[in-house]
Protein backbone atom coordinates (compact mmCIF):
# COMPACT_ATOMS: atom_id res chain seq x y z
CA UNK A 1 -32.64 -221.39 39.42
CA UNK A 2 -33.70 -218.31 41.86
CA UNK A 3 -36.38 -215.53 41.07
CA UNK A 4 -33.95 -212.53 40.22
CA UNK A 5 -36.73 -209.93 41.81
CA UNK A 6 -37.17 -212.13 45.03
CA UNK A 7 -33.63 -212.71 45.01
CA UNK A 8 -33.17 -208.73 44.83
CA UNK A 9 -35.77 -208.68 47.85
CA UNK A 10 -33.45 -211.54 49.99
CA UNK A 11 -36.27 -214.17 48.87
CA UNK A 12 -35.44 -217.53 47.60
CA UNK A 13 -37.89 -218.32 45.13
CA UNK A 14 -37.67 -221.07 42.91
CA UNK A 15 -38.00 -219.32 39.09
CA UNK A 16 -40.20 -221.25 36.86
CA UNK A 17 -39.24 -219.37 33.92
CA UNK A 18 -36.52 -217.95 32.14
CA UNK A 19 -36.24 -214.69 30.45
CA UNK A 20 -33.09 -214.67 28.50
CA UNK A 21 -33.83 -211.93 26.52
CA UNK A 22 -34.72 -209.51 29.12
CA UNK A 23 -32.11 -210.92 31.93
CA UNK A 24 -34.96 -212.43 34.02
CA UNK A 25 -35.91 -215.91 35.94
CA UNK A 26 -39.44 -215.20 37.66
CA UNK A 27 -41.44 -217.33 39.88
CA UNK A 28 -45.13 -217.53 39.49
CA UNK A 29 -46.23 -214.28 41.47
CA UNK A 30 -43.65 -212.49 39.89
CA UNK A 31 -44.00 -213.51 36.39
CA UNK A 32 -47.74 -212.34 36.73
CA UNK A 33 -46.84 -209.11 37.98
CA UNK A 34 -44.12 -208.26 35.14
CA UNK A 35 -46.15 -209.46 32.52
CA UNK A 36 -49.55 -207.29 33.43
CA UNK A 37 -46.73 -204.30 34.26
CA UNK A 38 -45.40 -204.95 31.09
CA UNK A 39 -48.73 -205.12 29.19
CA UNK A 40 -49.64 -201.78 30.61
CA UNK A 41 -46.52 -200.18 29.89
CA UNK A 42 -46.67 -200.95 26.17
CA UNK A 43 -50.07 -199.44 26.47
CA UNK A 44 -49.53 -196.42 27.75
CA UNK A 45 -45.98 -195.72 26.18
CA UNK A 46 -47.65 -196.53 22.70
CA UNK A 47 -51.28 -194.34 23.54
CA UNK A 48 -53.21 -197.13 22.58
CA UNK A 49 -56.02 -196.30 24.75
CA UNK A 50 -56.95 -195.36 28.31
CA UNK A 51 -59.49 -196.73 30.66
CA UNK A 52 -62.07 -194.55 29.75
CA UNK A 53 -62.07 -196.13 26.30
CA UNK A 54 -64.58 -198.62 25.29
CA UNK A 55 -62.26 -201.32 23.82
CA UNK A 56 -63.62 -204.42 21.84
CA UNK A 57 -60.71 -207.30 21.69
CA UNK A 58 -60.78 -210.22 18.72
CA UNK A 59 -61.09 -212.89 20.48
CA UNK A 60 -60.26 -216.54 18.63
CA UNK A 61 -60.46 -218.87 21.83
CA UNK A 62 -56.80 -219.16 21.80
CA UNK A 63 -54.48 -218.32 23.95
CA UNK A 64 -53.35 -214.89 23.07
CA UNK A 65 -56.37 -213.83 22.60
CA UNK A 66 -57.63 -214.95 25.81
CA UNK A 67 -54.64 -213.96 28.04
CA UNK A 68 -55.32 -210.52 26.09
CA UNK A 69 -59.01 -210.29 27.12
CA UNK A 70 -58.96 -211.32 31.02
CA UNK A 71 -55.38 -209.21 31.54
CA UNK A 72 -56.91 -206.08 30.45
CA UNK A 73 -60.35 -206.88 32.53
CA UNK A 74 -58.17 -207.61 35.41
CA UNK A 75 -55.96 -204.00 34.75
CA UNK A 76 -59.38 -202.56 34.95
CA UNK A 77 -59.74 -201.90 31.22
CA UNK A 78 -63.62 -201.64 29.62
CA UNK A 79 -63.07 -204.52 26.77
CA UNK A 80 -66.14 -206.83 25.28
CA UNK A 81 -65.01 -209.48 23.31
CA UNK A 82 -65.85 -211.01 19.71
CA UNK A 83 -65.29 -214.24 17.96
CA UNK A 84 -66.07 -215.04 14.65
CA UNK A 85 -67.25 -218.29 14.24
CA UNK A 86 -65.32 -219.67 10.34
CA UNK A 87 -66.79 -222.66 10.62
CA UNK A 88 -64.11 -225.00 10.83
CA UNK A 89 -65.67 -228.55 11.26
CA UNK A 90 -62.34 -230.08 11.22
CA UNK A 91 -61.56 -232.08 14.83
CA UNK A 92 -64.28 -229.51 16.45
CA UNK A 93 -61.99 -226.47 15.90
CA UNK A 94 -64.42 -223.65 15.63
CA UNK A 95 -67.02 -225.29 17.98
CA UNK A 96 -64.13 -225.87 20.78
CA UNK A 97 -62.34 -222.56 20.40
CA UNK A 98 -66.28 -220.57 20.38
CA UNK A 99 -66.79 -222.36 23.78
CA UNK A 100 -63.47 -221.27 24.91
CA UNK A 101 -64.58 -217.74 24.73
CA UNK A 102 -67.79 -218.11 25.56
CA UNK A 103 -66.27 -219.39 28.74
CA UNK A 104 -63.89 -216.67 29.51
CA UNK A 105 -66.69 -214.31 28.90
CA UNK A 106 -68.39 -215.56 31.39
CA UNK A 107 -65.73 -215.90 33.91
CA UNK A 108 -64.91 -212.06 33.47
CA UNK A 109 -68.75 -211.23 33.22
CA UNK A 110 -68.13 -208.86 30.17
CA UNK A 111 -70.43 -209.73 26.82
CA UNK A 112 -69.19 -211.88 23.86
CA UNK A 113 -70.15 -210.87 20.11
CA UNK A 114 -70.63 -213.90 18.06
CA UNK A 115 -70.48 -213.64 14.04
CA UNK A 116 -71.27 -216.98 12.21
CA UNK A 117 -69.56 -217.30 9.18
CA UNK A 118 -71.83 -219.93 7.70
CA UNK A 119 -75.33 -217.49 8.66
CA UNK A 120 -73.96 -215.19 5.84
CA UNK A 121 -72.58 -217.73 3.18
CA UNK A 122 -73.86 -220.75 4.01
CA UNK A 123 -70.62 -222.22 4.09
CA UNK A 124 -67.28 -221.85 5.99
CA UNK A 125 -64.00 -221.51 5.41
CA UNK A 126 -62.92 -224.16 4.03
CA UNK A 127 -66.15 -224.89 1.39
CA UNK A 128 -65.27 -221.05 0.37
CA UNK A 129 -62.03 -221.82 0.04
CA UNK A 130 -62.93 -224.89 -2.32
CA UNK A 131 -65.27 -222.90 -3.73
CA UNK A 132 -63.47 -220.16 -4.85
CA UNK A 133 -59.86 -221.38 -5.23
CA UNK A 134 -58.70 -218.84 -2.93
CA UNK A 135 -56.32 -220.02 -0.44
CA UNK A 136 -58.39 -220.23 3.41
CA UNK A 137 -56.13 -217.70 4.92
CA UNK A 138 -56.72 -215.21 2.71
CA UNK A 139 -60.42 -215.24 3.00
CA UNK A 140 -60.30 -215.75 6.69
CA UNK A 141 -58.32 -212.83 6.90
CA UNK A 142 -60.81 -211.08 5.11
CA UNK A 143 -64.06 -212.11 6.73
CA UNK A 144 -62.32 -211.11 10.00
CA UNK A 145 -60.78 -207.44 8.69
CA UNK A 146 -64.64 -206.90 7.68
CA UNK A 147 -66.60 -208.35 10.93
CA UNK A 148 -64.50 -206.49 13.36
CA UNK A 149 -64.37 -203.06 11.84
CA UNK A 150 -67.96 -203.06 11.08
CA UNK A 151 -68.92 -204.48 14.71
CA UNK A 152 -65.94 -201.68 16.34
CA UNK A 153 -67.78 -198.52 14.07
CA UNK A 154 -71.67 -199.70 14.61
CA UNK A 155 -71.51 -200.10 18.34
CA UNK A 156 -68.68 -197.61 19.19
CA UNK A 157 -66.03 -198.98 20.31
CA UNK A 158 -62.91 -196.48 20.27
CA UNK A 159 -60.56 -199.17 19.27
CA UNK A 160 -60.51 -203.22 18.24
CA UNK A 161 -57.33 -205.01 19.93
CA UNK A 162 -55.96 -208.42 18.72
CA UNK A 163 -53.67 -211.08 20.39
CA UNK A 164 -50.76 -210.61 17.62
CA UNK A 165 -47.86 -211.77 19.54
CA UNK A 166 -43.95 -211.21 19.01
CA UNK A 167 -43.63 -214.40 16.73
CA UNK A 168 -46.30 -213.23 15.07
CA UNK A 169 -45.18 -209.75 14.19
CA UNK A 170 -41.32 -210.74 13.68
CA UNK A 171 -42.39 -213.38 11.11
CA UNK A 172 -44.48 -210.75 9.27
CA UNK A 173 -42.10 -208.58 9.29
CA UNK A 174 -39.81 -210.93 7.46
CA UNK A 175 -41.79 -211.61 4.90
CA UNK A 176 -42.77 -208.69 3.96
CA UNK A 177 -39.16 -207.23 3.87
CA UNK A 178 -38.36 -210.35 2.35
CA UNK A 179 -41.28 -209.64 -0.42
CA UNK A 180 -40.06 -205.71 -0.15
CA UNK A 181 -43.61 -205.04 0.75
CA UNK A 182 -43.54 -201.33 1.40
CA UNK A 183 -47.30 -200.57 1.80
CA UNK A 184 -47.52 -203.64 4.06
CA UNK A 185 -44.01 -202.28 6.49
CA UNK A 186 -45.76 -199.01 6.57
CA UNK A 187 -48.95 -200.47 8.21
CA UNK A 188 -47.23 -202.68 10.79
CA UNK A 189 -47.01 -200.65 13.74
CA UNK A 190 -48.89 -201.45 17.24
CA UNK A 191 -51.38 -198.53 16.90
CA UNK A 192 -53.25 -198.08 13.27
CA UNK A 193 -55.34 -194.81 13.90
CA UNK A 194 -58.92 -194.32 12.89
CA UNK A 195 -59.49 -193.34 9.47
CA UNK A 196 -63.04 -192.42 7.54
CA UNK A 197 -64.63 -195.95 7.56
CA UNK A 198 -61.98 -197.98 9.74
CA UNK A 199 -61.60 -199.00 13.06
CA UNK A 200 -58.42 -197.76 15.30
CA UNK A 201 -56.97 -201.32 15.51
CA UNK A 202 -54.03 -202.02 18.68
CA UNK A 203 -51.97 -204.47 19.37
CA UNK A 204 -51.17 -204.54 23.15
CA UNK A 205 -49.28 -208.47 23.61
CA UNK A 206 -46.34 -206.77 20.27
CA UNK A 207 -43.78 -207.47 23.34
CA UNK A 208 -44.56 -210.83 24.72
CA UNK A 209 -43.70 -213.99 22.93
CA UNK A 210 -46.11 -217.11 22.08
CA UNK A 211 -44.36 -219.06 25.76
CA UNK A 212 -45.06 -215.64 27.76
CA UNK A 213 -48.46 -215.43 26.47
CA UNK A 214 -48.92 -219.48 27.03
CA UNK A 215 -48.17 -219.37 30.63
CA UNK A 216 -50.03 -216.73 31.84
CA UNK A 217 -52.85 -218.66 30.56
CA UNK A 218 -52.07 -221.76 32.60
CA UNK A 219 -50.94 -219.74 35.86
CA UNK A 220 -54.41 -217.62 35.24
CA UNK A 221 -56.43 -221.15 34.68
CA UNK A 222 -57.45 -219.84 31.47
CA UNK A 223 -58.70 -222.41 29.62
CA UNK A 224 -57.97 -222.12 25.77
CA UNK A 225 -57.85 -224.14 22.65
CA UNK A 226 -54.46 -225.90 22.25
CA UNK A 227 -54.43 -226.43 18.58
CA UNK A 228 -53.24 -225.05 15.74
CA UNK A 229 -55.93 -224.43 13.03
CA UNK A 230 -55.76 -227.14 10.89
CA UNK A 231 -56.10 -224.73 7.67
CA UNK A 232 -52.86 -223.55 8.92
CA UNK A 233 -50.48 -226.44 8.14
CA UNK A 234 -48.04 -225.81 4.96
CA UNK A 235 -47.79 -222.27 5.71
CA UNK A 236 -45.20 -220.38 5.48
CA UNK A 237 -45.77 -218.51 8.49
CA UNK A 238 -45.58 -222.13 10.34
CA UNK A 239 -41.64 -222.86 8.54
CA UNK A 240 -40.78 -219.11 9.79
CA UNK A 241 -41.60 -219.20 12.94
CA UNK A 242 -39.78 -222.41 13.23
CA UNK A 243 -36.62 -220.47 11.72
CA UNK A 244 -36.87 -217.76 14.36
CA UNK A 245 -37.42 -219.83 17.36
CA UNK A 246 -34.14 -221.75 16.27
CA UNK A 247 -32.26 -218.17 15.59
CA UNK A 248 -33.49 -217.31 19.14
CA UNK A 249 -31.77 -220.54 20.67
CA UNK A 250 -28.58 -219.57 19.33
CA UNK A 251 -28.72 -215.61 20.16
CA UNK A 252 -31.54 -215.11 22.64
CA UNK A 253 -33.13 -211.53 22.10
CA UNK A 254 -32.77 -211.75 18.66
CA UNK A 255 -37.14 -211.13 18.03
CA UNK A 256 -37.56 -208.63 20.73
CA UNK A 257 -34.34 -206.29 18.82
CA UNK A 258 -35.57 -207.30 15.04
CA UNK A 259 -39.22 -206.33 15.85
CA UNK A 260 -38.13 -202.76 18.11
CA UNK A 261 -35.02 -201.86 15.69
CA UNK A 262 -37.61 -201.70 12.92
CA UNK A 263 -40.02 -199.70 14.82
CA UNK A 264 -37.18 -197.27 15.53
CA UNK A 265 -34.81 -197.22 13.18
CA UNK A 266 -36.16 -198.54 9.73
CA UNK A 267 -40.23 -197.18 9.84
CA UNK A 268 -39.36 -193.86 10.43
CA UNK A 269 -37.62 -193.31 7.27
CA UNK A 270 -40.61 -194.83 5.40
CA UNK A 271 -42.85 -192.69 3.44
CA UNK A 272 -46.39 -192.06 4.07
CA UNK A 273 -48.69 -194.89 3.46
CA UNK A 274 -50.80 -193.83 0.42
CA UNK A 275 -54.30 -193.34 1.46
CA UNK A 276 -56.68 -194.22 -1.69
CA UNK A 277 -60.26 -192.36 -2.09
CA UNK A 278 -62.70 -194.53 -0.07
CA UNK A 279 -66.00 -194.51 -1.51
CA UNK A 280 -69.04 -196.47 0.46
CA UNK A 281 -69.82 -200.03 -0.61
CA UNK A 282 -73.42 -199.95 -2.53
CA UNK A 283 -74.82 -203.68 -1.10
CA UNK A 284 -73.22 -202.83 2.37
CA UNK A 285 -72.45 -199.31 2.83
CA UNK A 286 -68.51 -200.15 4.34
CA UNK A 287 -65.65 -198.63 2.85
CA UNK A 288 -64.16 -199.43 -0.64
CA UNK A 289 -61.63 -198.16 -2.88
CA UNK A 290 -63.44 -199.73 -6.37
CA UNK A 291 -66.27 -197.50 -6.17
CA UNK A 292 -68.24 -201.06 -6.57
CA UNK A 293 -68.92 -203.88 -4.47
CA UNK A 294 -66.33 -204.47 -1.29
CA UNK A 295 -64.34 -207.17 -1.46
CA UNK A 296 -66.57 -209.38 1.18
CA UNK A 297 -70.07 -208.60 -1.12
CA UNK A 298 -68.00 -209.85 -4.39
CA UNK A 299 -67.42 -212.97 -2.36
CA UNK A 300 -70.40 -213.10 -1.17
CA UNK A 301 -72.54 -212.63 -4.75
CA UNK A 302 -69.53 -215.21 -6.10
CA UNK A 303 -71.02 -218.03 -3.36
CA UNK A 304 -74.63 -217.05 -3.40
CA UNK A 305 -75.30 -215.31 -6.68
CA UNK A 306 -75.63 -211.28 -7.52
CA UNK A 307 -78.17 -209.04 -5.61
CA UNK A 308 -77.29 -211.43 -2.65
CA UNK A 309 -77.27 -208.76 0.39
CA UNK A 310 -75.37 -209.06 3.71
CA UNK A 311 -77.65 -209.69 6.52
CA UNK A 312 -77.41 -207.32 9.34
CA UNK A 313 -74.70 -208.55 12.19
């Protein structure tokens, strides 16, 4: 199998990929060159931000993540990077994925925020999960919502980007259509604007797919953490991405036209998202709807008892 662009150029590269959804075998050079092309394209087609921005990216020591972080450093992009350490003891995982970062931080030479979850609650994930009976994706989520908008507002950043990948988005996207979710269809978009109290929040890699994202790590030598998080086994976002990646077998495309035909056919005709009266957290000062404690403080008095306050970050 031949590199289409080099064989368009009267080359005779070898391909080491194949693109069946966008017509394409690439060999290595060229692979690297569509996919930062590609990256910058969604960016500046979607207004996510320009290089005059200071951007802060989530990083998680994985490979999206990561192959989000150094692409926009190499594009010439002003991004700093933060992990949030959950405290995942299990096999090493939030030890191994922090030093990931920390290593691709250095590598790049741009600074690395660190939040520990267990310096605030004296526990991670998993003992607050235990704790609290609430399932350990729905409090990461929420640790990790909180951490980066606060970090993005206090230091300025004009936007916080995550790695959320194609898989990612298509399998959200069926659940919450299958859930009829309306709130949560309105907010998935690749650009959520600032409002009073939150963050912009982008997400530049909507377009590439888990295996493009996975190989420009290895062609870049970007060393990332290879495994799944073990509090992620069960889920159903593990069984649906299984579905789609067998869908895609059969009719190749298939995520790349669910994920843009609902961007610009279906959202459109939804109606605004209902924006609720924010009032400021009393024991934190970030942005609430109750008109009482946010929802991290509650879990934070319900681990370490009322008039707990959270520590500076």
């Amino acid at each position: 199998m031949r590199c289409r662009r080099c064989k368009d150029k009267g080359k005779k590269e070898k391909a080491i990929i194949n693109l069946p959804h966008h017509n394409l075998s690439l060999c290595r050079d060229c692979f690297l060159d569509w996919y930062e092309r590609q990256l910058e394209r969604m960016i500046e087609k979607t207004k996510m931000f320009t290089r005059k921005d200071k951007i802060m990216v989530a990083v998680s020591g994985g490979k999206d993540s990561l192959a989000l972080w150094y692409a926009l450093s190499r594009l010439g992009y002003k991004t700093d990077g933060m992990y949030i350490n959950l405290g995942i003891d299990k096999g090493d995982y939030s030890l191994t994925s922090c030093k990931k970062s920390e290593a691709l931080s250095h590598r790049i030479n741009r600074p690395l925020y660190v939040v520990d979850v267990k310096k605030y609650f004296g526990k991670g994930i998993p003992e607050l999960s235990s704790l609290t009976k609430q399932p350990a994706c729905s409090i990461c989520g929420l640790i990790k919502r909180y951490f980066t908008n606060k970090t993005a507002l206090e230091k300025g950043y004009f936007c916080v980007a995550t790695g959320h990948n194609l898989d990612d988005e298509v399998v959200t996207l069926l659940s919450n259509t299958l859930s009829w979710d309306i709130e949560s269809l309105i907010r998935q978009a690749p650009v959520l604007p600032q409002k009073i109290g939150f963050a912009r929040r982008v997400k530049p890699l909507v377009g590439f797919t888990e295996k493009e994202n996975l190989l420009y790590c290895l062609l870049r030598k970007i060393d990332y953490i290879a495994e799944d998080c073990p509090l992620s086994r069960g889920t159903g976002t593990l069984f649906y991405k299984r579905l789609f990646n067998q869908i895609e077998e059969r009719s190749p495309g298939t995520k790349l036209r669910f994920y843009i035909n609902f961007q610009k056919k279906f959202r459109p005709l939804l109606p605004p998202g209902f924006i609720p009266r924010l009032q400021p957290c009393p024991s934190c000062g970030q942005p609430t709807t109750t008109g009482d404690l946010c929802a991290l403080c509650r879990l934070l008095q319900q681990v370490k008892g009322k008039n707990t306050l959270l520590p500076p970050v």
